[in-house]
Protein backbone atom coordinates (compact mmCIF):
# COMPACT_ATOMS: atom_id res chain seq x y z
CA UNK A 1 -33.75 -33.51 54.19
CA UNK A 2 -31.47 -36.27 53.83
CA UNK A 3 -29.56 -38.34 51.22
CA UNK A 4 -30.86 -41.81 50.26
CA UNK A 5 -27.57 -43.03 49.36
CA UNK A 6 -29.26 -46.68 48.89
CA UNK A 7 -31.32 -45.34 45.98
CA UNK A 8 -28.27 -43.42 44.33
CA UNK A 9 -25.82 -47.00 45.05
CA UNK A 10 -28.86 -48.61 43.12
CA UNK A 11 -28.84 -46.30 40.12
CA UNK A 12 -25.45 -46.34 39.90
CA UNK A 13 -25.55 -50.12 39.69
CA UNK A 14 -28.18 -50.40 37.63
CA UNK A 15 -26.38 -47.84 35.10
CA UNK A 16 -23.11 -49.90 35.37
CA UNK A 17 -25.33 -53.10 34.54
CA UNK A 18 -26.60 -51.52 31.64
CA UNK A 19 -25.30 -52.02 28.16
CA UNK A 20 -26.34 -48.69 26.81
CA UNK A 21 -24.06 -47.11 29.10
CA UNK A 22 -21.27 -48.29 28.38
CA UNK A 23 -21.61 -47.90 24.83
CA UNK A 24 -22.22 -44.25 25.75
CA UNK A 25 -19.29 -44.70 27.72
CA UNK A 26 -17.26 -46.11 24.71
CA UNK A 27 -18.30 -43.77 22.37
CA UNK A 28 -17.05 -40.70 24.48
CA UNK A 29 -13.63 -42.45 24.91
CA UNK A 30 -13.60 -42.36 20.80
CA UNK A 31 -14.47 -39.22 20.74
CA UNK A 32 -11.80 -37.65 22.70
CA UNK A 33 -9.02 -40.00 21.70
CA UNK A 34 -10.02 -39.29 17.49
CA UNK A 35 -9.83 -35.33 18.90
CA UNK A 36 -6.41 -35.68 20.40
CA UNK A 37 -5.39 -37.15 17.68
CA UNK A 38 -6.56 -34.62 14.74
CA UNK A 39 -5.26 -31.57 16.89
CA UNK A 40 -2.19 -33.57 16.98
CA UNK A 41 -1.58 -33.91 13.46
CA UNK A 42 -2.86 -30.17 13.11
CA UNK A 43 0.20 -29.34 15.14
CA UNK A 44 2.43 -31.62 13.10
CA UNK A 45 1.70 -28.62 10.21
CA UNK A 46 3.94 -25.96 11.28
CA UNK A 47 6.10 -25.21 7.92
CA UNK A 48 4.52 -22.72 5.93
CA UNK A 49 4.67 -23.40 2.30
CA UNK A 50 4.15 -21.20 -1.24
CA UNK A 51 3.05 -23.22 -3.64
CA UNK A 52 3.68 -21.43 -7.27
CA UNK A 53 1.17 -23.05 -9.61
CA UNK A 54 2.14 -22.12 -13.74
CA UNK A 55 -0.71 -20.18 -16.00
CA UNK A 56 1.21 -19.83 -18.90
CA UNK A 57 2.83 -16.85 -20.49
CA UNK A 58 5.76 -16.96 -17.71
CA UNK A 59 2.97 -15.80 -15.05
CA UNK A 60 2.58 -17.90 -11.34
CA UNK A 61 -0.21 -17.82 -9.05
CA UNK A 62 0.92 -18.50 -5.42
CA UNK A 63 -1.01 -20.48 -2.72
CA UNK A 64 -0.26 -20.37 0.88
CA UNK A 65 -0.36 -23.72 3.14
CA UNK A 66 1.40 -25.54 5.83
CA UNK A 67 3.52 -28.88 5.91
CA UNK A 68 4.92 -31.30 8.62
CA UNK A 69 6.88 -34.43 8.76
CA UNK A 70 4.93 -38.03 8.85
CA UNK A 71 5.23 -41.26 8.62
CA UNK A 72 4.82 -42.50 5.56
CA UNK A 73 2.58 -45.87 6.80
CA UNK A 74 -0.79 -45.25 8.55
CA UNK A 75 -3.72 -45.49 9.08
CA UNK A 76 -7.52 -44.31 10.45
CA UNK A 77 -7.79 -41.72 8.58
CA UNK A 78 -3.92 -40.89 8.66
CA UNK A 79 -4.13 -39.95 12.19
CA UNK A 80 -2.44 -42.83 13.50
CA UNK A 81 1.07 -43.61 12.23
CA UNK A 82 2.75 -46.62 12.40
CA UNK A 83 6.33 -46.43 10.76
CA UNK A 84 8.18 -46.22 7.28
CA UNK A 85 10.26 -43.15 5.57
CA UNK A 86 9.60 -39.48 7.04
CA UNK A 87 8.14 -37.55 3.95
CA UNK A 88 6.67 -33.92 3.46
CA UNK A 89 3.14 -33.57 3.46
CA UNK A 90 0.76 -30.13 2.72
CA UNK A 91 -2.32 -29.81 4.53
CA UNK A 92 -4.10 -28.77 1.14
CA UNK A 93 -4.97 -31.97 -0.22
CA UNK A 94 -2.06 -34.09 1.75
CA UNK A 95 0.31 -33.89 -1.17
CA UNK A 96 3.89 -35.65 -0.60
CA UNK A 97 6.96 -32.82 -1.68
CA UNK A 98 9.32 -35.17 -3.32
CA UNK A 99 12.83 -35.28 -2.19
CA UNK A 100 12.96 -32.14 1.03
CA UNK A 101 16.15 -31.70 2.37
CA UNK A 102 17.48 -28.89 4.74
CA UNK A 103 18.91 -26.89 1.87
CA UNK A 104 15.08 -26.59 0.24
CA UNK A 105 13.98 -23.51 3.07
CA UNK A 106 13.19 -20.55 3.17
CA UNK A 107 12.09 -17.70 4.89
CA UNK A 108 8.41 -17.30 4.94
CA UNK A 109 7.25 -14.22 6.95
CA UNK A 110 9.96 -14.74 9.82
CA UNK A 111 9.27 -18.86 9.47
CA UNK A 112 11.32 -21.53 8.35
CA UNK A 113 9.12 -22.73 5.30
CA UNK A 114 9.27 -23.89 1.70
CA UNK A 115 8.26 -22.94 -2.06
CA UNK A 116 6.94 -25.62 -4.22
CA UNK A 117 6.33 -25.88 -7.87
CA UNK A 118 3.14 -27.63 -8.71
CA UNK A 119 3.64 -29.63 -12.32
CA UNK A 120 1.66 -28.14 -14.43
CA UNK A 121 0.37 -31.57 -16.02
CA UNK A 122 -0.28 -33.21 -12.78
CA UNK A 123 -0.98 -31.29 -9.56
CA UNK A 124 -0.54 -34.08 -7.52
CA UNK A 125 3.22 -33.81 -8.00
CA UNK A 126 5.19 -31.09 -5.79
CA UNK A 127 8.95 -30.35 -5.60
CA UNK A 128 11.12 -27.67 -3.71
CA UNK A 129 12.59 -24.72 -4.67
CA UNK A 130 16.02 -24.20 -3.39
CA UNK A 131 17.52 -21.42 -5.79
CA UNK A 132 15.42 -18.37 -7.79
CA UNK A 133 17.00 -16.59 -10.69
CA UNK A 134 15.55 -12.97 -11.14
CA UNK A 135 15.24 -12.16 -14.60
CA UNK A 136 14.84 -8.39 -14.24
CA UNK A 137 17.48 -7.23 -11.59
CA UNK A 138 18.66 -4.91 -14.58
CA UNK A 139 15.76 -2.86 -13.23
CA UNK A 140 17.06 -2.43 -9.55
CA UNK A 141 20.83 -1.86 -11.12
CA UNK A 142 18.77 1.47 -13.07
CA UNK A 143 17.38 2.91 -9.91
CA UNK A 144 20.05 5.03 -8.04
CA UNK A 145 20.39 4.27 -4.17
CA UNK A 146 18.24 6.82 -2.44
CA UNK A 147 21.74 8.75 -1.11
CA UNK A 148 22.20 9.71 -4.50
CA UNK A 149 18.81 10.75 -5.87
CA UNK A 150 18.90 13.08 -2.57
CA UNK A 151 22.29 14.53 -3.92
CA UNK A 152 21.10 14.74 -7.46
CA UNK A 153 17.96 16.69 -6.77
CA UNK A 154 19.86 19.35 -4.12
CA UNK A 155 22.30 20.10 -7.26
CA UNK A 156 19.27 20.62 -9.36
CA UNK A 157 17.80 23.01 -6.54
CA UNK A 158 20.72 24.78 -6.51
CA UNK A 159 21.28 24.95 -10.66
CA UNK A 160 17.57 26.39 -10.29
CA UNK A 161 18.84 29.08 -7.64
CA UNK A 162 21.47 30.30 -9.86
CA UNK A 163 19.57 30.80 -13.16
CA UNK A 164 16.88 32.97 -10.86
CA UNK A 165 16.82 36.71 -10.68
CA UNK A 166 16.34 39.09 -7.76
CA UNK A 167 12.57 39.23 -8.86
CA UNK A 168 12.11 35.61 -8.98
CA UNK A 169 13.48 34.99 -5.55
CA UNK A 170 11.58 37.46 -3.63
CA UNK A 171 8.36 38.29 -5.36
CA UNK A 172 6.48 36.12 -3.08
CA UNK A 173 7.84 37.73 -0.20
CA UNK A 174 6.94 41.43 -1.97
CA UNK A 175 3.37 40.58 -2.73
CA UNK A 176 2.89 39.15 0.75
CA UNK A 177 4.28 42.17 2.63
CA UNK A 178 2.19 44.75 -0.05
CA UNK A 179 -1.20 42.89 0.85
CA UNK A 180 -0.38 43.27 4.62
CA UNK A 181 -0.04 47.14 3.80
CA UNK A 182 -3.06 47.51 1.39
CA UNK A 183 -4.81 45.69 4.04
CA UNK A 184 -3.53 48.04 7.07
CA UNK A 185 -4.34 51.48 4.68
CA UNK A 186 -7.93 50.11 4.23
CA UNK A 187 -8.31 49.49 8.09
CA UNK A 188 -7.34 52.81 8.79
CA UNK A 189 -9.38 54.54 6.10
CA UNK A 190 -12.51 52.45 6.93
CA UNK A 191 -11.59 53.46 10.53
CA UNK A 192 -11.38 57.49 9.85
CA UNK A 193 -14.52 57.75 7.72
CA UNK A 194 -16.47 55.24 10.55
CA UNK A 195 -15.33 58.04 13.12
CA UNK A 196 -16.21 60.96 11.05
CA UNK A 197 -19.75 59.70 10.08
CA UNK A 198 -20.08 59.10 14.26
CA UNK A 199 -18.82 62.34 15.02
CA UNK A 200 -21.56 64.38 12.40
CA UNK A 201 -24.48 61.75 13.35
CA UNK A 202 -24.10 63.17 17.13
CA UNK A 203 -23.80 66.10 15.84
CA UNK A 204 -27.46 65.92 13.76
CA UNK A 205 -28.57 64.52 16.75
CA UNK A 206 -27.59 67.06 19.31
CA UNK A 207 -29.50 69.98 16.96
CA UNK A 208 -32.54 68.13 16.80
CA UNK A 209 -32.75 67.21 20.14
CA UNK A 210 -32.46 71.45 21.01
CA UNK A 211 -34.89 72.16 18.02
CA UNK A 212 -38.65 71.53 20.14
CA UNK A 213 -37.11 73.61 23.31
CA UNK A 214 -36.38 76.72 20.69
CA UNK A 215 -39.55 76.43 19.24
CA UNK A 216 -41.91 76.52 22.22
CA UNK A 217 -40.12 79.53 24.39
CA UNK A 218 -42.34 82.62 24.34
């Protein structure tokens, strides 16, 4: 069975002659390019970012995002940039972080990344964190490196050895070693008196065995 590569030149033709095609065509084209496109700006996100958002009373809640570098003119959706100022946008919401510079990171989770404060009366408004001050290091500076909590409790163990007495220190080991012999005297006794009620049930059993064979002799 052959080909008819007439009729397939003619379809083709009549496809390329046909304005629905190429608006197929088009639309395909569109498609891909506006896909490259948003993965490429998805890529452009590769600073994580802690947002610390105020609630009052000197607590924070913390939201995780990313943030990249773009231009700040564009257009189509902000996929396609066309120049200006490089400025610091999250992905959540595509906030600007006013004034980044390279002092500003951090290290998020092994990642060169930033922490932002939202303001509390607008949360359109971000800036970075450079510097924390802890308030309550005073708790650290009460808890005693681990090398010396080790040494504190082995002189306790040992002030606890010394104010023992000779009972106190080996009791355990006496009641352990006395159940082993209570339970070894009961094994044997058990043993004995199993033997001697075996020995006087063969006995029994041996007499009345010879009893009918007494009996019946003339």
């Amino acid at each position: 069975m052959g080909f008819d590569l007439g009729g397939i030149g003619g379809a083709i033709g009549n496809w390329g002659s046909s304005m629905l095609f190429w608006v197929v065509i088009g639309l395909c084209i569109g498609f891909i390019f506006i896909g490259f496109l948003y993965i490429k700006k998805q890529f452009s996100y590769k600073f994580p970012v802690c947002e610390v958002i105020g609630v009052g009373v000197g607590k924070v809640m913390l939201e995780y995002s990313k943030a990249g570098w773009f231009k700040k003119k564009s257009f189509f959706f902000g996929l396609i940039q066309t120049g200006g100022e490089q400025e610091m946008c999250v992905k959540r919401g595509g906030r600007k972080v006013q004034q980044v510079s390279s002092m500003d990171y951090h290290d998020i989770n092994g990642k060169r990344g930033l922490i932002v404060k939202r303001k509390d009366d607008d949360p359109e408004v971000l800036v970075p964190l450079s510097k924390f001050e802890i308030s309550n290091e005073k708790l650290l500076a009460e808890i005693a490196p681990a090398d010396y909590r080790d040494a504190a409790i082995d002189i306790l163990d040992e002030k606890r050895k010394e104010t023992l007495t000779w009972w106190d220190e080996n009791k355990s080991t006496l009641l352990l070693a006395g159940v082993i012999i209570f339970a070894l005297i009961s094994l044997i006794i058990i043993f004995n008196f199993a033997k001697g009620e075996s020995a006087a049930w063969r006995e029994a059993m041996t007499k009345v065995n010879q009893l009918p064979a007494s009996i019946g002799a003339p």
